[in-house]
Protein backbone atom coordinates (compact mmCIF):
# COMPACT_ATOMS: atom_id res chain seq x y z
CA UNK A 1 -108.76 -120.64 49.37
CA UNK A 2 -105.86 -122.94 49.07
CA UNK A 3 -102.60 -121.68 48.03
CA UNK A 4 -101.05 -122.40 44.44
CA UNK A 5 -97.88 -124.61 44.28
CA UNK A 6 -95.08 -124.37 43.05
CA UNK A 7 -94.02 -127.03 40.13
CA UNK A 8 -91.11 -129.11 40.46
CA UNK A 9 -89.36 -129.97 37.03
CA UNK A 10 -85.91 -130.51 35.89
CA UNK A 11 -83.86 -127.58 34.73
CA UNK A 12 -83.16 -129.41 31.66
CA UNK A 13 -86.95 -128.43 30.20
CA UNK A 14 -86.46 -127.72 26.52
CA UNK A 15 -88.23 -124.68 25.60
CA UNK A 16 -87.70 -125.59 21.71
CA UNK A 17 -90.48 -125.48 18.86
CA UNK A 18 -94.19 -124.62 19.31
CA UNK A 19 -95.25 -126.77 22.29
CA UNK A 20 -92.11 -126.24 24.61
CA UNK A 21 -94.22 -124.42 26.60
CA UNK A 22 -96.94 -126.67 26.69
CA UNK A 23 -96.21 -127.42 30.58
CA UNK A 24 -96.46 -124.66 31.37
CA UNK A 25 -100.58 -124.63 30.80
CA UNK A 26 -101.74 -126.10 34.12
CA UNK A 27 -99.53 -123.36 35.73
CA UNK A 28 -100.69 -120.39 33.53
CA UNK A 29 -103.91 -121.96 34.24
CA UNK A 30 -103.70 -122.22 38.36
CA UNK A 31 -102.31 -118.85 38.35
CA UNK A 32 -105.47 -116.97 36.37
CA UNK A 33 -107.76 -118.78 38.75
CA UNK A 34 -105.82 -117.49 41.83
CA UNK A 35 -107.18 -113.85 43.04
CA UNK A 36 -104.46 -111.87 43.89
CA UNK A 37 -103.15 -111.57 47.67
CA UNK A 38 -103.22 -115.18 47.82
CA UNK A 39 -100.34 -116.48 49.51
CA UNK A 40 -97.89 -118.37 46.74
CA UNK A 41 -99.50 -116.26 44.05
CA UNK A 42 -96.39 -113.67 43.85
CA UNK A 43 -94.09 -116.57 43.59
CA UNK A 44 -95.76 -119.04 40.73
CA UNK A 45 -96.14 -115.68 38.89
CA UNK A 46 -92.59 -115.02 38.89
CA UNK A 47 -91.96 -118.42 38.27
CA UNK A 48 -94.22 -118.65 35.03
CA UNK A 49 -92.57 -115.44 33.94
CA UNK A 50 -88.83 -116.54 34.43
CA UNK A 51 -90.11 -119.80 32.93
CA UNK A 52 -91.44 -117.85 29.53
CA UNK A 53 -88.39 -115.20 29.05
CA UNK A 54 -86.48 -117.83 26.50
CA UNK A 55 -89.72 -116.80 24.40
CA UNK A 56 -89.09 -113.17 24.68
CA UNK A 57 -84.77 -113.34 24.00
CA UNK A 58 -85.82 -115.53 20.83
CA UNK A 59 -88.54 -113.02 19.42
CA UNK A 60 -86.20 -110.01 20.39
CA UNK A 61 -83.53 -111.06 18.36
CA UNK A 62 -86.12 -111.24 15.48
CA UNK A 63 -86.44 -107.49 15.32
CA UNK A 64 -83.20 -106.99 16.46
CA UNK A 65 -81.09 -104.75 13.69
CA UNK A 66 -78.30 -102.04 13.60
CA UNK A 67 -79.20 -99.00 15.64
CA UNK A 68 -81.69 -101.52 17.35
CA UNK A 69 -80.85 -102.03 21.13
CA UNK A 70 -81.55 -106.09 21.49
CA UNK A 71 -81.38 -105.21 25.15
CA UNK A 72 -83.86 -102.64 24.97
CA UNK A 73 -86.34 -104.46 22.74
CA UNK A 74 -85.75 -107.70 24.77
CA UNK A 75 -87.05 -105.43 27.83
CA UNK A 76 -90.05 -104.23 26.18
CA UNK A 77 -91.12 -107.90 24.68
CA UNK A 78 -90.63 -108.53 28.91
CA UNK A 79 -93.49 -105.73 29.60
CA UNK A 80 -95.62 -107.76 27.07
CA UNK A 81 -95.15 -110.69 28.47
CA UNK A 82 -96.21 -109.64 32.16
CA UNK A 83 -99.26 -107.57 30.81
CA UNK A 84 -99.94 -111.19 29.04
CA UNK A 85 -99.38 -113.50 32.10
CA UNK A 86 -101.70 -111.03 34.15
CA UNK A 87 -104.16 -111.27 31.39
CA UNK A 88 -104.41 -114.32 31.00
CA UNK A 89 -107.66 -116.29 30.14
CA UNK A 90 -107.43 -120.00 29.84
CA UNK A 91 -111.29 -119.85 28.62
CA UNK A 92 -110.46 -117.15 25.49
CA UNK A 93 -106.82 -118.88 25.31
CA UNK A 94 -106.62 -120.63 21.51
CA UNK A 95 -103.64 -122.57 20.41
CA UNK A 96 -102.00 -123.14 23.58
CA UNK A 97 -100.08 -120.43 25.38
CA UNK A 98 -97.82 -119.06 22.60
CA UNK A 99 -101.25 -118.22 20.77
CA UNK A 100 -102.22 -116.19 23.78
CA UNK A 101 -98.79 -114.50 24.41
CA UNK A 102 -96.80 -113.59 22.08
CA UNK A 103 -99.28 -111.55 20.33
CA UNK A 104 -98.92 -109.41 23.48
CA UNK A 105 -94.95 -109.62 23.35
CA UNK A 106 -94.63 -108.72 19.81
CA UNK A 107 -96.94 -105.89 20.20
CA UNK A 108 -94.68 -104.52 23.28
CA UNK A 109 -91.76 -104.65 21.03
CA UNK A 110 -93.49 -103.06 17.86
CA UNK A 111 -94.65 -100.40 19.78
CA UNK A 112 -91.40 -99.90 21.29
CA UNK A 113 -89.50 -99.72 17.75
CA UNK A 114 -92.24 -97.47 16.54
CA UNK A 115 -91.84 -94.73 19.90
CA UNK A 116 -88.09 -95.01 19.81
CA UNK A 117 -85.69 -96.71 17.46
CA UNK A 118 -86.66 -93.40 14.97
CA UNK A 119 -83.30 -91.03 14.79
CA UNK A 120 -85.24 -87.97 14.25
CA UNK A 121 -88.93 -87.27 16.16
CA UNK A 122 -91.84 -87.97 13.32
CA UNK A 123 -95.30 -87.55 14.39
CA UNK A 124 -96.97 -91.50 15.45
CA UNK A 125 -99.88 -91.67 12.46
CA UNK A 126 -96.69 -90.23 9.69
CA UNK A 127 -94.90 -93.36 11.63
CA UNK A 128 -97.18 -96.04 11.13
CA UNK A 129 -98.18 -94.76 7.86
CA UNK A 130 -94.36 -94.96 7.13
CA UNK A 131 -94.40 -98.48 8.39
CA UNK A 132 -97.19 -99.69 6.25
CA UNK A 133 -95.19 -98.25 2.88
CA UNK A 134 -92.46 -99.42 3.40
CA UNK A 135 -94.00 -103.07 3.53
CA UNK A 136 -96.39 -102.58 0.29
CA UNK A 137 -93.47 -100.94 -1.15
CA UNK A 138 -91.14 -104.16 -0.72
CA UNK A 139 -94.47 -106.47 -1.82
CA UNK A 140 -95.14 -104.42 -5.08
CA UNK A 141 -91.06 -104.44 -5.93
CA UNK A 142 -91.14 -107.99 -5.86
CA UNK A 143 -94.58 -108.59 -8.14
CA UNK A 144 -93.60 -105.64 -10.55
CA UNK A 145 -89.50 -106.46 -10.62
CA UNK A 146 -89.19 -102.68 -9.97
CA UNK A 147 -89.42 -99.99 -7.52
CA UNK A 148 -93.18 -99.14 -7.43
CA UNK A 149 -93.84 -95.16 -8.05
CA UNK A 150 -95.27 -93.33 -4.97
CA UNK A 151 -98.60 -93.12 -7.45
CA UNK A 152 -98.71 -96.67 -7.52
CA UNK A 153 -98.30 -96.96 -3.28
CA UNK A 154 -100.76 -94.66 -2.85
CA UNK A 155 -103.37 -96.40 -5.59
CA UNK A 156 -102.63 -100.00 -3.10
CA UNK A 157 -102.45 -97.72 0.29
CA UNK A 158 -105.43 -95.85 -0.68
CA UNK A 159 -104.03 -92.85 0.82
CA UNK A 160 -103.17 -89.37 -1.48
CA UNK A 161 -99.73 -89.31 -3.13
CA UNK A 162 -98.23 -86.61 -0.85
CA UNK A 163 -98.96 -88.55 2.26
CA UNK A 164 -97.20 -91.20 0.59
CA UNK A 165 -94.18 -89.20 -0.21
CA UNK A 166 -93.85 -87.87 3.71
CA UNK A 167 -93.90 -91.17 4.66
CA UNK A 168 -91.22 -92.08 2.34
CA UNK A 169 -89.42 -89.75 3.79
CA UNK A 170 -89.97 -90.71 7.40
CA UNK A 171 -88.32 -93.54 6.47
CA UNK A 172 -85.39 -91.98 5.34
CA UNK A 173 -85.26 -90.83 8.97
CA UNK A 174 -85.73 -93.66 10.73
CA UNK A 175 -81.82 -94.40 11.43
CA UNK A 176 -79.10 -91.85 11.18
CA UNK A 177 -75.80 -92.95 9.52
CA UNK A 178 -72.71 -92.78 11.34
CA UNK A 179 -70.16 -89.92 10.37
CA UNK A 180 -67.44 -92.84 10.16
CA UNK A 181 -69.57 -95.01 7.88
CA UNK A 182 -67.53 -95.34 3.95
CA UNK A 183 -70.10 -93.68 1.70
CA UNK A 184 -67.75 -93.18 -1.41
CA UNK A 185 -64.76 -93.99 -3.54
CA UNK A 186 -61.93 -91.03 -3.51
CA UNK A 187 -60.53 -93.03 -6.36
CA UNK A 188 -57.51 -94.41 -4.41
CA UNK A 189 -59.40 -97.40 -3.31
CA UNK A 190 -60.47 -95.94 0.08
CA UNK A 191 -64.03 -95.39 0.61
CA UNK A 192 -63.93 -91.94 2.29
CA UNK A 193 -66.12 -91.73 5.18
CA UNK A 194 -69.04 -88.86 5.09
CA UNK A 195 -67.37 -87.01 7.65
CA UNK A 196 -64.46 -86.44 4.93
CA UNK A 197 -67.49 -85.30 2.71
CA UNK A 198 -68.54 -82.60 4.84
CA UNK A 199 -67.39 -79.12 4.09
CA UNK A 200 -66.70 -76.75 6.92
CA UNK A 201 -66.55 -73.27 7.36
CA UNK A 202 -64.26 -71.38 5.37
CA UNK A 203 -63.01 -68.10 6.88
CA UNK A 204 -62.59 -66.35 3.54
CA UNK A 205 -66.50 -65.85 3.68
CA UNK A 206 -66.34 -63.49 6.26
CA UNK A 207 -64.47 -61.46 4.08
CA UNK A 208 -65.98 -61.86 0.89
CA UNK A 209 -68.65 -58.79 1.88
CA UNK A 210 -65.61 -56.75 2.04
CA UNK A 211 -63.72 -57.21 -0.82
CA UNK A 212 -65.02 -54.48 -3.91
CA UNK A 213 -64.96 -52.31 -0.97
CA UNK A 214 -61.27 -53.36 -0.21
CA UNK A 215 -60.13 -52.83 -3.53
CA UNK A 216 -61.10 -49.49 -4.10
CA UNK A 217 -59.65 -47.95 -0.95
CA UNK A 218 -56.50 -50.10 -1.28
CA UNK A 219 -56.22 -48.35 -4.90
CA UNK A 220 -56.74 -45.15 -2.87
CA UNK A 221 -53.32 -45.60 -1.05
CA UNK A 222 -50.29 -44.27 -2.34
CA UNK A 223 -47.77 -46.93 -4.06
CA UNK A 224 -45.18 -47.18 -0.72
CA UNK A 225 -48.34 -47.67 1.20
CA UNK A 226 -50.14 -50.88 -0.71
CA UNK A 227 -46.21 -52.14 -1.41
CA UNK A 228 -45.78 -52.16 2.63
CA UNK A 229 -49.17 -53.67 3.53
CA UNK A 230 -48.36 -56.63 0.74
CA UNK A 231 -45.05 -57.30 2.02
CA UNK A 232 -46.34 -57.11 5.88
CA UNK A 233 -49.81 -59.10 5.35
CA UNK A 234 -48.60 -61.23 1.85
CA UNK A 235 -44.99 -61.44 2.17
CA UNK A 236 -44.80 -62.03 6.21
CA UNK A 237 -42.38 -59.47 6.69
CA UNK A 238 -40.96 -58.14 9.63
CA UNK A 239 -41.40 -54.22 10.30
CA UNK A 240 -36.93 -54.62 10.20
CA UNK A 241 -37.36 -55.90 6.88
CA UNK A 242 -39.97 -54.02 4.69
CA UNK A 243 -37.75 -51.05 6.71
CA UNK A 244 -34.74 -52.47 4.97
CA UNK A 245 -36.50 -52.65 1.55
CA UNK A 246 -37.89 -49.31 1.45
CA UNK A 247 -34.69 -47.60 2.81
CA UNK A 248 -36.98 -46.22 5.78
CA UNK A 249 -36.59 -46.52 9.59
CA UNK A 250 -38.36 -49.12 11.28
CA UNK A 251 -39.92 -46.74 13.14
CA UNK A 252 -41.66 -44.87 10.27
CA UNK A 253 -42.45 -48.13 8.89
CA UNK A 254 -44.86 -48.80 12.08
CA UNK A 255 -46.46 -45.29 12.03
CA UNK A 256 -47.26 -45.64 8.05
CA UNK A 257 -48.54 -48.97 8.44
CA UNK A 258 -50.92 -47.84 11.89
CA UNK A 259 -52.29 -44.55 9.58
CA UNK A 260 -53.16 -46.99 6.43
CA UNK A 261 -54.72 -49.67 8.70
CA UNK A 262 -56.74 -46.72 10.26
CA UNK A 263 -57.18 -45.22 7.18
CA UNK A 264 -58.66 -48.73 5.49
CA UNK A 265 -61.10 -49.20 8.94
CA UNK A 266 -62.77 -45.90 8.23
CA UNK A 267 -63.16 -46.01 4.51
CA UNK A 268 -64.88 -49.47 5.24
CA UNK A 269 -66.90 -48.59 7.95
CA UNK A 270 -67.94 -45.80 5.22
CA UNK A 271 -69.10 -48.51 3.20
């Protein structure tokens, strides 16, 4: 069989509106009438490919968004493209090559977004359900002027309400929001980021199981004793100092204060 050539056109080809790629036709055409292992195959298949990837950049930055990778959707819209090329059928081909291929490349990158743009994991039929809300959501808002009740998605779905409400909620999962991102006004004029929002563990709540339990032994202790553990544990004292105070030795001070802290473990570990 003879081999397939090559085409020789100037680099300055625009690849602009819907028949840009319109010479491109006899080559898509030579190519799906070549059986593979023919030699020059390999190469006009690369070259048709190179020659269609200004299709897939321009339909990747369609779908392209934050948390969207264009790079990574780009890539995928590339898979559909090859699957497309080594598809190809000039005899089921309708409305020149962009009708055959780019149903094929916009597929690829759906399916992509779909299996992993999603922040948290959500089962595939809760995503495409999720998918298909969202859009008759954003239709009803604009012919009622409102947002549409998850009654009235499920009534133009034709799914039951609670499906409707997971899904609504898948979607609130689809992208995560950055810690640093302002979600707020602290009144100052500052939008305080949602990392500022967050609370964080408080060490007092470690404690709190402890504290009727505290009080009673604590009354337990004679006065000298709950006046030295205030001004050691309250006051930041030094052993010297509550010494000082009390008109003891600083010596005595360190047994009393060992006994009561011993004393306090056991009547909690009572407890």
């Amino acid at each position: 069989m003879r081999s397939p050539t090559l085409p020789t056109r100037p680099a300055t080809t625009s690849r602009d509106g819907r028949r840009g790629y319109d010479d491109l036709i006899p080559d898509l055409d030579q190519l799906a009438g070549t059986p593979p292992g023919t030699p020059g195959r390999d190469a006009l298949r690369e070259y048709v490919i190179r020659e269609f990837r200004p299709l897939v950049r321009n339909l990747s930055r369609r779908f392209a968004a934050p948390g969207r990778g264009v790079e990574d959707i780009e890539q995928a819209g590339m898979l559909g493209l090859v699957k497309a090329v080594d598809r190809y059928d000039p005899s089921s081909a309708t409305g020149g090559p962009l009708g055959y291929l780019v149903p094929s490349i916009r597929g690829e990158m759906k399916r992509h977004l779909r299996d992993y743009s999603w922040a948290v994991r959500v089962p595939r039929d809760l995503k495409e359900l999720a998918v298909t809300v969202g859009r008759v959501a954003d239709e009803m808002g604009q012919r009622l002027g409102r947002p549409p009740r998850p009654s009235e998605i499920a009534a133009e779905v034709g799914v039951p309400v609670g499906e409707v409400v997971d899904a609504l909620g898948a979607l609130e999962s689809h992208h995560a929001k950055s810690l640093d991102a302002p979600v707020g006004d602290d009144g100052s004029g500052e939008g305080l980021s949602l990392a500022e929002r967050m609370g964080s563990d408080d060490p007092a709540l470690d404690l709190a199981a402890h504290g009727p339990g505290m009080r009673a032994a604590l009354n337990e202790l004679p006065e000298r004793e709950r006046r030295m553990l205030v001004l050691r544990f309250y006051g930041d004292r030094t052993q010297s100092q509550i010494a000082t105070e009390l008109g003891i030795s600083q010596m005595h001070v360190s047994r009393l204060l060992s006994r009561t802290l011993a004393r306090l473990r056991e009547r909690l570990a009572d407890d």
